[in-house]
PDB file of N, CA and C in Angstrom:
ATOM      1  N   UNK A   1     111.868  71.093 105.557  1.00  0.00           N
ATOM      2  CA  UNK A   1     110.594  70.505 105.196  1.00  0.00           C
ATOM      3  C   UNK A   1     110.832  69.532 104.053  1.00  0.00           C
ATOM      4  N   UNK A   2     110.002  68.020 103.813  1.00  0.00           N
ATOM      5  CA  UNK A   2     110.064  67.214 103.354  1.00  0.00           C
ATOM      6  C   UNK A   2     109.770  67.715 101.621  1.00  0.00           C
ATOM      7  N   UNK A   3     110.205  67.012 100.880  1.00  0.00           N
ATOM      8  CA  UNK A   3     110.115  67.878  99.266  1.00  0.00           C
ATOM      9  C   UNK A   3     108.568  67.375  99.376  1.00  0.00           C
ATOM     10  N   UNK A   4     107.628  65.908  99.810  1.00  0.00           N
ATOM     11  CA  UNK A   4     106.409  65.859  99.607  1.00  0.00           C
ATOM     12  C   UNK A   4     105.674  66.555 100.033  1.00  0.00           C
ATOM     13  N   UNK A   5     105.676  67.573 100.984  1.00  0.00           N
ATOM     14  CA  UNK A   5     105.119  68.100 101.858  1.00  0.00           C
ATOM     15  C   UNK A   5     104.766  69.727 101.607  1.00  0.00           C
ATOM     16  N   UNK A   6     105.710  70.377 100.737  1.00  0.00           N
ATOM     17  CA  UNK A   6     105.870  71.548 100.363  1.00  0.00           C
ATOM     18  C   UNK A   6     104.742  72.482  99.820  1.00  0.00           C
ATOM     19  N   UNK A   7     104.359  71.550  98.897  1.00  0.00           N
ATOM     20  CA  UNK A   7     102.972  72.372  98.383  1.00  0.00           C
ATOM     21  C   UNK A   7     101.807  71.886  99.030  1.00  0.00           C
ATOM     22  N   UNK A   8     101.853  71.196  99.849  1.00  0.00           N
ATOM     23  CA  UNK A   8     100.776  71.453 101.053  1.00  0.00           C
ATOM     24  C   UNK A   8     100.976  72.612 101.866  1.00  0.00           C
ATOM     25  N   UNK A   9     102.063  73.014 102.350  1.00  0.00           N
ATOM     26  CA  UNK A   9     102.306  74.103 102.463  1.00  0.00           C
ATOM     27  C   UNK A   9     102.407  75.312 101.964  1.00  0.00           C
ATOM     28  N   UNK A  10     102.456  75.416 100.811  1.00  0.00           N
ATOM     29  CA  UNK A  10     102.353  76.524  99.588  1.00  0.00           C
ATOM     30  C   UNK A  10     100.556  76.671  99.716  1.00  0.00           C
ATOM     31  N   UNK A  11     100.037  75.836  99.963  1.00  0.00           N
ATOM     32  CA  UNK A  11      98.606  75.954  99.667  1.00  0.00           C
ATOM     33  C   UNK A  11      98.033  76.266 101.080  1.00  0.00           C
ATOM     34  N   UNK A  12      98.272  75.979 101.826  1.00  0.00           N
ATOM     35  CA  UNK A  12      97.698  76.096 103.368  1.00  0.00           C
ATOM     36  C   UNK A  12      98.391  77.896 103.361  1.00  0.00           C
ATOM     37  N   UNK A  13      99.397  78.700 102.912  1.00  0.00           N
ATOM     38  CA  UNK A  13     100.013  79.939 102.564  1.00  0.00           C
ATOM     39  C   UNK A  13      98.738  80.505 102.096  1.00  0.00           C
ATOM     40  N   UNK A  14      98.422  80.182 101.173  1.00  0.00           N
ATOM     41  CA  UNK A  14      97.834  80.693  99.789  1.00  0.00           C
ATOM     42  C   UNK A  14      96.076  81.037 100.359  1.00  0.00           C
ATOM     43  N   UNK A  15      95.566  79.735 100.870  1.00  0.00           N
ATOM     44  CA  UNK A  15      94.317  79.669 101.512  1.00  0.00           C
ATOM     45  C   UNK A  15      94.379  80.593 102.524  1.00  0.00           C
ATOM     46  N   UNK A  16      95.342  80.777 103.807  1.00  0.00           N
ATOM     47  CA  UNK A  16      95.075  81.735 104.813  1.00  0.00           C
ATOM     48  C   UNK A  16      95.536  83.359 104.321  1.00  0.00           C
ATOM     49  N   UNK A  17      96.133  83.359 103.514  1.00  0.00           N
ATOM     50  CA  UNK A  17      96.272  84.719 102.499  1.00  0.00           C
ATOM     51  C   UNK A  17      95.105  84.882 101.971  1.00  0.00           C
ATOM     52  N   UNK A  18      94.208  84.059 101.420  1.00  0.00           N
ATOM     53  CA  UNK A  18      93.423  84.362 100.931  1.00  0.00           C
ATOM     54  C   UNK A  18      91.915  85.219 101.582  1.00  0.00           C
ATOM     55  N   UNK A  19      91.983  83.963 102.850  1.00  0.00           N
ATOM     56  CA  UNK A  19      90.578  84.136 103.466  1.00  0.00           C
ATOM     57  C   UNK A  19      90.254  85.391 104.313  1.00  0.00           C
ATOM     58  N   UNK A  20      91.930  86.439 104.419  1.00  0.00           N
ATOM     59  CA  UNK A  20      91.645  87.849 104.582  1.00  0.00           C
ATOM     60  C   UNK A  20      91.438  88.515 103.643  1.00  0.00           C
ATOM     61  N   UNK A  21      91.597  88.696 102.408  1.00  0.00           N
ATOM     62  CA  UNK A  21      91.267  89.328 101.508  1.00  0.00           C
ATOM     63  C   UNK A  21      89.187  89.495 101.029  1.00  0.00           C
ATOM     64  N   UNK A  22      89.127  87.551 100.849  1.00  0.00           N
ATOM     65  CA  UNK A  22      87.712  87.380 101.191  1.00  0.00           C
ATOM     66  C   UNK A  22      86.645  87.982 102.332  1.00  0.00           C
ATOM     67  N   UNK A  23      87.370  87.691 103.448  1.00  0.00           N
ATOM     68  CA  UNK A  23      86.695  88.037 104.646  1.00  0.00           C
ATOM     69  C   UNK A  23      86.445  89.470 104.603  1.00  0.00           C
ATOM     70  N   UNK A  24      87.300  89.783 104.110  1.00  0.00           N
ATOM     71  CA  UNK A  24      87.541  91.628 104.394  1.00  0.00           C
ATOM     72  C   UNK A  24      86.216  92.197 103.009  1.00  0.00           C
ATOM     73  N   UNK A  25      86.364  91.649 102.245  1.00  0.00           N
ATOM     74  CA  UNK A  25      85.744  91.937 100.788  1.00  0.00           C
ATOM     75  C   UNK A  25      83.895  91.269 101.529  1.00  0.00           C
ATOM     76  N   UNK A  26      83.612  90.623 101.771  1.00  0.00           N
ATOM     77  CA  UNK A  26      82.337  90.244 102.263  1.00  0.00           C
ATOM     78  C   UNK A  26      81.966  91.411 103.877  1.00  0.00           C
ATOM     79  N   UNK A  27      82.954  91.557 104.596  1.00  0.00           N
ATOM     80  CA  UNK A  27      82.685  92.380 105.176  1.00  0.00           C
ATOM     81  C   UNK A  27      82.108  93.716 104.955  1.00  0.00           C
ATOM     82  N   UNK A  28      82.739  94.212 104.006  1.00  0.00           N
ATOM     83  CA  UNK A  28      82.590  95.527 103.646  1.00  0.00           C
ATOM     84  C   UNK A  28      81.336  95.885 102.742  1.00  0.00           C
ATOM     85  N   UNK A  29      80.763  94.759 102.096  1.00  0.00           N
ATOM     86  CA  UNK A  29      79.582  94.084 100.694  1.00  0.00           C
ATOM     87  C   UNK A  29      78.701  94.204 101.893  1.00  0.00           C
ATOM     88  N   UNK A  30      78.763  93.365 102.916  1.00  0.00           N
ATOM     89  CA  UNK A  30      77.057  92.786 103.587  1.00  0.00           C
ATOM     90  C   UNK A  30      77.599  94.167 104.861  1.00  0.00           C
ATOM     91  N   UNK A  31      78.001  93.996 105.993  1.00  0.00           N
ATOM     92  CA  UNK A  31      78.060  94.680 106.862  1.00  0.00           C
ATOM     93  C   UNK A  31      78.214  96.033 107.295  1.00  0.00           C
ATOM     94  N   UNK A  32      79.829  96.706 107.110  1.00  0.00           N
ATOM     95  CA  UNK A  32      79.884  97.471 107.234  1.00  0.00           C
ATOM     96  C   UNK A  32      80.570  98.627 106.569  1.00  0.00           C
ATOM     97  N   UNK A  33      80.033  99.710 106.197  1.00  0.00           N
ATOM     98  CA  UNK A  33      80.634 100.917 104.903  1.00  0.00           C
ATOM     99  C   UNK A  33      81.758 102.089 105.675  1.00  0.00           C
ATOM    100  N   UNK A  34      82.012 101.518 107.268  1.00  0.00           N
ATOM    101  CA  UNK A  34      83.325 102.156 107.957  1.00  0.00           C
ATOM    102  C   UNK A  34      84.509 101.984 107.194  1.00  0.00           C
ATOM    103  N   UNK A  35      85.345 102.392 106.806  1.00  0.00           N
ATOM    104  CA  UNK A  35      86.266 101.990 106.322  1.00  0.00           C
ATOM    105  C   UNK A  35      88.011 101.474 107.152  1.00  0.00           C
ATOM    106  N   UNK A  36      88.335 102.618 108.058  1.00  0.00           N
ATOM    107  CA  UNK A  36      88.979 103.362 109.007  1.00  0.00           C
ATOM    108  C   UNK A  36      89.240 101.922 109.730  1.00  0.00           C
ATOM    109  N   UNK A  37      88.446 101.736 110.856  1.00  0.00           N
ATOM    110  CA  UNK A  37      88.650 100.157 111.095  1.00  0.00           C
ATOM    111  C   UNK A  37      88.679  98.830 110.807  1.00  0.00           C
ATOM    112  N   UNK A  38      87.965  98.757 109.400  1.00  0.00           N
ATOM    113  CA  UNK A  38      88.415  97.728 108.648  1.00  0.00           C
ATOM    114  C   UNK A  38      89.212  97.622 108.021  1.00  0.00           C
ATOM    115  N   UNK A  39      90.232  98.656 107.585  1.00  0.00           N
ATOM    116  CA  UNK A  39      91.474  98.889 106.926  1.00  0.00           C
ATOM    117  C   UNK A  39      92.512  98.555 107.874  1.00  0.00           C
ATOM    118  N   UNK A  40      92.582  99.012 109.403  1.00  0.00           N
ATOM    119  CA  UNK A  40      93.502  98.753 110.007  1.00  0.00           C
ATOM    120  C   UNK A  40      93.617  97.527 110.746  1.00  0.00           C
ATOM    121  N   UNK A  41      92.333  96.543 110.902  1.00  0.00           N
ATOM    122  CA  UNK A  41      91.880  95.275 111.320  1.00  0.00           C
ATOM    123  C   UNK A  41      92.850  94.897 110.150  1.00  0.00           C
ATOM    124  N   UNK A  42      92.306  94.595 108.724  1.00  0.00           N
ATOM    125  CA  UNK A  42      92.944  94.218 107.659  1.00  0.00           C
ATOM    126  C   UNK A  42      94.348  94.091 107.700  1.00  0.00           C
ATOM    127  N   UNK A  43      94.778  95.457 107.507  1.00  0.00           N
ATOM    128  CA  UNK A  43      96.106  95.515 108.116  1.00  0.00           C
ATOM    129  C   UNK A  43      97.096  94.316 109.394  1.00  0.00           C
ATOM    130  N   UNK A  44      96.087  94.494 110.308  1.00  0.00           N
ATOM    131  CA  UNK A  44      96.831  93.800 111.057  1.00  0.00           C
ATOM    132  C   UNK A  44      96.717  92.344 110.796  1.00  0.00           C
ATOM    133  N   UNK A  45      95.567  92.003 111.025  1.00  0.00           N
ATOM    134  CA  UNK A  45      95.622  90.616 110.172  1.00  0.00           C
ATOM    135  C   UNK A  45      96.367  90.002 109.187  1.00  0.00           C
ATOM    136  N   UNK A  46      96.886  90.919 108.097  1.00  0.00           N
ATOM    137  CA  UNK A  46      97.440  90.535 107.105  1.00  0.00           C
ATOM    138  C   UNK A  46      99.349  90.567 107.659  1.00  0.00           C
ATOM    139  N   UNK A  47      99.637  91.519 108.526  1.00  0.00           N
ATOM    140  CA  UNK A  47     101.166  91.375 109.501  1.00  0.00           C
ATOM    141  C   UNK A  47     100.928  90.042 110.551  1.00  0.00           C
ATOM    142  N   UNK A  48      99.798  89.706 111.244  1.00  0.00           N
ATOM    143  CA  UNK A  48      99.907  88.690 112.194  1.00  0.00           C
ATOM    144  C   UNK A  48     100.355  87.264 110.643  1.00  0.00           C
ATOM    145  N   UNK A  49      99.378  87.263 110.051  1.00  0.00           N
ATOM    146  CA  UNK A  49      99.622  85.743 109.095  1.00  0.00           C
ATOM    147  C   UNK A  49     100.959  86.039 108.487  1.00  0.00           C
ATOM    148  N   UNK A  50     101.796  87.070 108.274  1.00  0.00           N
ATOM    149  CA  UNK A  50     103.453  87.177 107.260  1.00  0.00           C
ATOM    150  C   UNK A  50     103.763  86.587 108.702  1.00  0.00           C
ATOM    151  N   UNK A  51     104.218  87.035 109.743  1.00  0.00           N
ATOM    152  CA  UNK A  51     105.111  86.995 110.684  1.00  0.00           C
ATOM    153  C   UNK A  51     104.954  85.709 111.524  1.00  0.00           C
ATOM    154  N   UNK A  52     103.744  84.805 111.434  1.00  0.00           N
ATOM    155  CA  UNK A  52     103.395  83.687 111.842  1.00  0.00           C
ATOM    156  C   UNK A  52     103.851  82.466 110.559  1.00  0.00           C
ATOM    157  N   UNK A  53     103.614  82.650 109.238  1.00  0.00           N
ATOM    158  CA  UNK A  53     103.608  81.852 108.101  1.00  0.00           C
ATOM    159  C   UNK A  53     105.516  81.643 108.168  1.00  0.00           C
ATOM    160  N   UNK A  54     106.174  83.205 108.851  1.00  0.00           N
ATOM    161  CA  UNK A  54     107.577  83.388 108.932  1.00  0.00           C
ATOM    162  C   UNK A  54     107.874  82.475 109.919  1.00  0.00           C
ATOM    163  N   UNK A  55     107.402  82.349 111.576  1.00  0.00           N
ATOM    164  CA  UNK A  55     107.977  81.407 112.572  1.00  0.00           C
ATOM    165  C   UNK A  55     107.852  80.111 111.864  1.00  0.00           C
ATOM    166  N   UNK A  56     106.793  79.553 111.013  1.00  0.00           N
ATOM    167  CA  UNK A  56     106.339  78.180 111.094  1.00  0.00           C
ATOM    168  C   UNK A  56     107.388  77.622 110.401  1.00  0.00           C
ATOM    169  N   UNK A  57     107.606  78.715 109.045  1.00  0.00           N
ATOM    170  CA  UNK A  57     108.132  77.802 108.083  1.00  0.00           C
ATOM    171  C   UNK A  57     109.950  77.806 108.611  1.00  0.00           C
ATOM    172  N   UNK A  58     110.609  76.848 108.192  1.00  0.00           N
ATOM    173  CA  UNK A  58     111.773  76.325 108.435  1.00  0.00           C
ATOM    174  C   UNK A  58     112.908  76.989 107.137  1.00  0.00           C
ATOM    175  N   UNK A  59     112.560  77.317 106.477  1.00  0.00           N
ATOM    176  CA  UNK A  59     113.506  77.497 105.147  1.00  0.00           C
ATOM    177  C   UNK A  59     113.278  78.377 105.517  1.00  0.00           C
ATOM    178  N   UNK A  60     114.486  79.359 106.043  1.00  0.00           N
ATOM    179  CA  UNK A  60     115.215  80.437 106.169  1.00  0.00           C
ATOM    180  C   UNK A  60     116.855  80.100 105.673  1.00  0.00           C
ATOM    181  N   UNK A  61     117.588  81.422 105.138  1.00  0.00           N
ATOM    182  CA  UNK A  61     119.055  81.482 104.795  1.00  0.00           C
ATOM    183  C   UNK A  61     119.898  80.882 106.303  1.00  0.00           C
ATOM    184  N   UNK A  62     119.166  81.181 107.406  1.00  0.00           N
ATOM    185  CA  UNK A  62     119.734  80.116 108.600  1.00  0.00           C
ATOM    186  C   UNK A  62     119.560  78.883 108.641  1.00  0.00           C
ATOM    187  N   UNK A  63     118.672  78.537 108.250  1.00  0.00           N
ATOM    188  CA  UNK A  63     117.725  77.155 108.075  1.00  0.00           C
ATOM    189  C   UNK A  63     118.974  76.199 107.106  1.00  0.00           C
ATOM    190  N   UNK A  64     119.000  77.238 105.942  1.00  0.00           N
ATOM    191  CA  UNK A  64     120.119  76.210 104.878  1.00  0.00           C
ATOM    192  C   UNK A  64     121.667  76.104 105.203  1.00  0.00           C
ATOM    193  N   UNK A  65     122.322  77.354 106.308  1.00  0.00           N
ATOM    194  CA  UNK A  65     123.256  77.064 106.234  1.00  0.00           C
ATOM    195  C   UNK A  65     123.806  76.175 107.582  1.00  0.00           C
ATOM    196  N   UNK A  66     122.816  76.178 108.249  1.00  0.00           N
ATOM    197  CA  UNK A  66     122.747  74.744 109.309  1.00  0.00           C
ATOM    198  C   UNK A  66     122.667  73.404 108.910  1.00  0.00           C
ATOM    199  N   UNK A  67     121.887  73.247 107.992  1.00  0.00           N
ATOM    200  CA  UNK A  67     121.833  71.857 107.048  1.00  0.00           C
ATOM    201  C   UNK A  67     123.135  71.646 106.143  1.00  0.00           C
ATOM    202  N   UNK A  68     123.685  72.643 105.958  1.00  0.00           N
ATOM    203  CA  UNK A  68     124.449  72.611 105.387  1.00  0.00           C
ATOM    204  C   UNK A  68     124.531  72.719 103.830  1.00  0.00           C
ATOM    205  N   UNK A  69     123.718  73.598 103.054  1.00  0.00           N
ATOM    206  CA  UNK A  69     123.211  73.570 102.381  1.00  0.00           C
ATOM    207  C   UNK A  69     123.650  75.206 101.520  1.00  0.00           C
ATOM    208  N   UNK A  70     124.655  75.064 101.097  1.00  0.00           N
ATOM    209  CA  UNK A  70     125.330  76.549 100.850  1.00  0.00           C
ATOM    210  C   UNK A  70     124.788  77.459  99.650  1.00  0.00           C
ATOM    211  N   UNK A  71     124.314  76.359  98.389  1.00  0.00           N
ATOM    212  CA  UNK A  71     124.070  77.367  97.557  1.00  0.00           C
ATOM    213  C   UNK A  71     122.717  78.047  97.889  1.00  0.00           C
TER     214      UNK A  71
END
């Protein structure tokens, strides 16, 4: 990834990290006082965005030593 480009990406991270935490926190305020399934919704939501934020991004320890990029 381009060095200009990075913290657009740090922030597009940060925002979809965020908007489960929000979502989940307004859920639980206006809707619903279940806990049980909104914990494990949460849950999963929060493994789908690591493991997706993981395919997208390119900087992996494979990533650098293909570029060639050792330290």
């Amino acid at each position: 990834m381009e060095t200009k480009n990075k913290s657009s990406a740090v922030t597009a991270m940060n925002m979809l990290d965020s908007f489960t935490m929000v979502g989940f926190g307004l859920y639980v305020l206006f809707i619903s006082k279940n806990w049980f399934y909104i914990e494990n919704a949460t849950y999963f939501l929060s493994i789908l965005s690591f493991v997706g934020i993981l395919i997208v991004m390119p900087e992996s320890p494979k990533w650098f030593l293909i570029n060639g990029k050792q330290k």
